[in-house]
N, C-alpha and C. Protein backbone atom coordinates (compact mmCIF):
# COMPACT_ATOMS: atom_id res chain seq x y z
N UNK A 1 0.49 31.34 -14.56
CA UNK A 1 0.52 29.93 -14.16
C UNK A 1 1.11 29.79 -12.76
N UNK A 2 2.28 30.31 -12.27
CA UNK A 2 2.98 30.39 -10.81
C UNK A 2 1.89 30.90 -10.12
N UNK A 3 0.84 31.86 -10.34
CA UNK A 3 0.41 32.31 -9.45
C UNK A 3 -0.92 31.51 -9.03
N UNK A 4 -1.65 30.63 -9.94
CA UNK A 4 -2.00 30.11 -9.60
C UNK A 4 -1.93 28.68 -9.22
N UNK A 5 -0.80 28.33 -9.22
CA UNK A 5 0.04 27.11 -8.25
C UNK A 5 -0.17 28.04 -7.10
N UNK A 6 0.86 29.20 -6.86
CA UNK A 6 0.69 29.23 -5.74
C UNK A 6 -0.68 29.47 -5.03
N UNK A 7 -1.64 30.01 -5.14
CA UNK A 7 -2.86 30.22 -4.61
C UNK A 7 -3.43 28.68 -4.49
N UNK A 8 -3.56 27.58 -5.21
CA UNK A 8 -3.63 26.49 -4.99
C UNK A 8 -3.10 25.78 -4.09
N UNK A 9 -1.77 26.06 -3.53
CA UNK A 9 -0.78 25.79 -2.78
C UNK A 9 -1.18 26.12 -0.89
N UNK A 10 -1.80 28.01 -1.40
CA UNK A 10 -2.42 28.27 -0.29
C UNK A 10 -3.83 27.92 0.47
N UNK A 11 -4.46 27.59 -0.53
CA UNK A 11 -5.49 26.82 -0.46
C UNK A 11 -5.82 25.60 0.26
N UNK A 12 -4.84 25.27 -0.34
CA UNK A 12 -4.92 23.55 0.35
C UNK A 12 -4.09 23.32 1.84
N UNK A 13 -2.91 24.63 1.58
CA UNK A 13 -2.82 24.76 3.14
C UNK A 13 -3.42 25.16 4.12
N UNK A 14 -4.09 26.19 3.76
CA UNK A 14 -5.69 26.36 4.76
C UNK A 14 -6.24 25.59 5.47
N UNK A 15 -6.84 25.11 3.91
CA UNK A 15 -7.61 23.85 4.27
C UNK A 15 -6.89 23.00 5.58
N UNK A 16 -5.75 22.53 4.89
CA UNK A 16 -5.01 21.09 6.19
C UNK A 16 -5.14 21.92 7.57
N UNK A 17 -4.55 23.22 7.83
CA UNK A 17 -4.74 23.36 8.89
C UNK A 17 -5.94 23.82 10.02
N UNK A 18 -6.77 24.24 8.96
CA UNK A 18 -8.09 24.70 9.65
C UNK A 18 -8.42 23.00 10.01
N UNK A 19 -8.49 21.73 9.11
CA UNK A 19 -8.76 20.69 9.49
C UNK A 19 -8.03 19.84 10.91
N UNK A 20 -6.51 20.56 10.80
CA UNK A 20 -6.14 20.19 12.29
C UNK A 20 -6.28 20.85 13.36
N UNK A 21 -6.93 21.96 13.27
CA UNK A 21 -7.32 22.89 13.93
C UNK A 21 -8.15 22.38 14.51
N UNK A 22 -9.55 21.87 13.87
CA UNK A 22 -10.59 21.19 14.22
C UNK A 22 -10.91 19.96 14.94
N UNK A 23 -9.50 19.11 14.37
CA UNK A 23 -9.21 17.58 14.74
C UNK A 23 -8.50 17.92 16.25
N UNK A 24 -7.44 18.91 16.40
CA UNK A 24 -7.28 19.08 17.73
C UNK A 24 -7.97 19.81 18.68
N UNK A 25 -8.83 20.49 18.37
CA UNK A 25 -9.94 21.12 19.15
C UNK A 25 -11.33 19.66 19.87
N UNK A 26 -11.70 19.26 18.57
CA UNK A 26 -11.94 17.74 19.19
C UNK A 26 -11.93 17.12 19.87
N UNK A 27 -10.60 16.54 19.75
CA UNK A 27 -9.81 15.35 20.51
C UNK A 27 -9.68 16.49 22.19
N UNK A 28 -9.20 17.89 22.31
CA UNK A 28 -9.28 18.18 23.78
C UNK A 28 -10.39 18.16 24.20
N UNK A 29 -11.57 18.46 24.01
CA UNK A 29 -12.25 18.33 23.90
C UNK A 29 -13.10 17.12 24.63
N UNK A 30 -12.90 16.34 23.72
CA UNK A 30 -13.40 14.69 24.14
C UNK A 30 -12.42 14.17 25.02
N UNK A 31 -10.89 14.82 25.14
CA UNK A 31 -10.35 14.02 26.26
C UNK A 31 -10.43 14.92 27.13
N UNK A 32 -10.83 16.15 27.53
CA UNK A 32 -11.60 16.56 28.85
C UNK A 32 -13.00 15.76 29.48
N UNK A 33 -13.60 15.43 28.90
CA UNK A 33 -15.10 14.76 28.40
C UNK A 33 -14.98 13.67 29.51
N UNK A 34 -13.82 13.01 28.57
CA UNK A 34 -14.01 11.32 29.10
C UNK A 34 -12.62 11.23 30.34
N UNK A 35 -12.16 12.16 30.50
CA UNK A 35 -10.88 11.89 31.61
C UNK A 35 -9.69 11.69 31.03
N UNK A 36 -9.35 11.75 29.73
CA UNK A 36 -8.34 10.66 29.30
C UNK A 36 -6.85 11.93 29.66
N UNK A 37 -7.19 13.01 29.78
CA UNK A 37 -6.54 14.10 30.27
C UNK A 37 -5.97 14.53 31.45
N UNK A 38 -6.95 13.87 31.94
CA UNK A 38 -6.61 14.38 33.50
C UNK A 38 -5.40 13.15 34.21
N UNK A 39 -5.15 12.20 33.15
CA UNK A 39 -4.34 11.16 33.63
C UNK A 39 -2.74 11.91 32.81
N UNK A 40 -2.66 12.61 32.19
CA UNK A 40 -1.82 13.17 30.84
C UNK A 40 -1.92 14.64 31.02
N UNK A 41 -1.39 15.33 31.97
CA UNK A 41 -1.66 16.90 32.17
C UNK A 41 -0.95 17.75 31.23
N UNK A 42 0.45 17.09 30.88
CA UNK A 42 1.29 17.79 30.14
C UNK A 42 0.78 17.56 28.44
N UNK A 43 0.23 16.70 28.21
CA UNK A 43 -0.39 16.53 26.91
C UNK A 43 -1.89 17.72 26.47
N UNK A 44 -2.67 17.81 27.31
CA UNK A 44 -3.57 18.90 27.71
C UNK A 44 -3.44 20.44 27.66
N UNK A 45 -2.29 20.54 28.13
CA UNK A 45 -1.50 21.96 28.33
C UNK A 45 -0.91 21.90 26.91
N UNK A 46 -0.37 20.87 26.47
CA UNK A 46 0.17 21.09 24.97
C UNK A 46 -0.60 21.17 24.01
N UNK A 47 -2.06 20.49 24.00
CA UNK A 47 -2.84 21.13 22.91
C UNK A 47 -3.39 22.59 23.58
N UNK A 48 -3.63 22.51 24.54
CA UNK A 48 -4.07 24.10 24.54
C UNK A 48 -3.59 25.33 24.18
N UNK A 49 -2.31 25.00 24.73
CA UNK A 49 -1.37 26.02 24.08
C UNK A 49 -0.88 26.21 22.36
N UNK A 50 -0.89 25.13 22.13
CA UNK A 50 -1.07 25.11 20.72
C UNK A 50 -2.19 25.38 20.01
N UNK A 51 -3.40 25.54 20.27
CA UNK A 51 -4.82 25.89 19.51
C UNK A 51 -4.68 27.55 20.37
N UNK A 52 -4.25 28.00 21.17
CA UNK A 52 -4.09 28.77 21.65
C UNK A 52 -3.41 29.74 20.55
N UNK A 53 -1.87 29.47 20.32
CA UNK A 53 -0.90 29.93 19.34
C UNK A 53 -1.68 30.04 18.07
N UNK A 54 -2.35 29.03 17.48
CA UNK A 54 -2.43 29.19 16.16
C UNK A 54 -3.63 30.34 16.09
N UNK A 55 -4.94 29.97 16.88
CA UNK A 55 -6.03 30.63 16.85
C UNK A 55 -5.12 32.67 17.03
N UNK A 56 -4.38 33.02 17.92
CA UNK A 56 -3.55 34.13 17.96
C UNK A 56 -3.18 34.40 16.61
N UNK A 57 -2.28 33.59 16.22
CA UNK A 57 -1.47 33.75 14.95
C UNK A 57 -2.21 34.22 13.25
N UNK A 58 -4.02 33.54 13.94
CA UNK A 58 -4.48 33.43 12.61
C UNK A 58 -5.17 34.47 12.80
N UNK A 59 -5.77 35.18 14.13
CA UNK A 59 -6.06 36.44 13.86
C UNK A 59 -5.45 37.56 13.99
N UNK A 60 -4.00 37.52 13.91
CA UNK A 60 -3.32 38.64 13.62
C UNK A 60 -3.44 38.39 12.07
N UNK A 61 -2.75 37.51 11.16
CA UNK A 61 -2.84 37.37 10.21
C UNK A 61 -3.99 38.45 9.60
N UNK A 62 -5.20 37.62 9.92
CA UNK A 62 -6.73 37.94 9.71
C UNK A 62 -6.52 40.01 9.29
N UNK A 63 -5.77 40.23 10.69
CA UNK A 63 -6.57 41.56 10.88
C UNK A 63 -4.72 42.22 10.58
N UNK A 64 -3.83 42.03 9.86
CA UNK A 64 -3.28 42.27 8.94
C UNK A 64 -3.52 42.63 7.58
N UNK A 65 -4.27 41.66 7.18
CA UNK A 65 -4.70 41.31 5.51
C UNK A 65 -6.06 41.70 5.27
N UNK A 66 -6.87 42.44 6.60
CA UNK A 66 -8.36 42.86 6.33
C UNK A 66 -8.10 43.91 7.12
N UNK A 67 -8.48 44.96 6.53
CA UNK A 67 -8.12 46.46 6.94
C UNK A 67 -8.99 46.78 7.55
N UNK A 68 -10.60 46.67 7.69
CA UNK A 68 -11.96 46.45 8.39
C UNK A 68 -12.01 45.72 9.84
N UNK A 69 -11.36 45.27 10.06
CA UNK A 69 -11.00 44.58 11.59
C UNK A 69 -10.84 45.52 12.48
């Protein structure tokens, strides 16, 4: 039963973050697009660096936990 809480647990954390993953990939995205960035430099640099970090983080993970990498 714990173990599948926890796998449920991991699951759904995935999920949220692959979804903010996506939602902030987006939004730079569209505020390169439309300018809304170039008025906000330090906001720009902070999602990048942050989709930067995680995208790193998730393929070490990745090629930790998959021996085939």
């Amino acid at each position: 039963m714990r173990r599948s809480i926890l796998l449920l647990l991991m699951i759904t954390a995935s999920l949220l973050s692959f979804g903010w993953y996506c939602e902030t990939l987006i939004g730079l995205v569209m505020g390169l697009k439309t300018g809304v960035d170039e008025l906000n430099h330090l906001a720009a640099i902070v999602k990048s660096v942050a989709l930067l970090a995680y995208t790193y983080f998730a393929l070490q993970f990745i090629k930790n936990k998959i021996n085939f990498l």
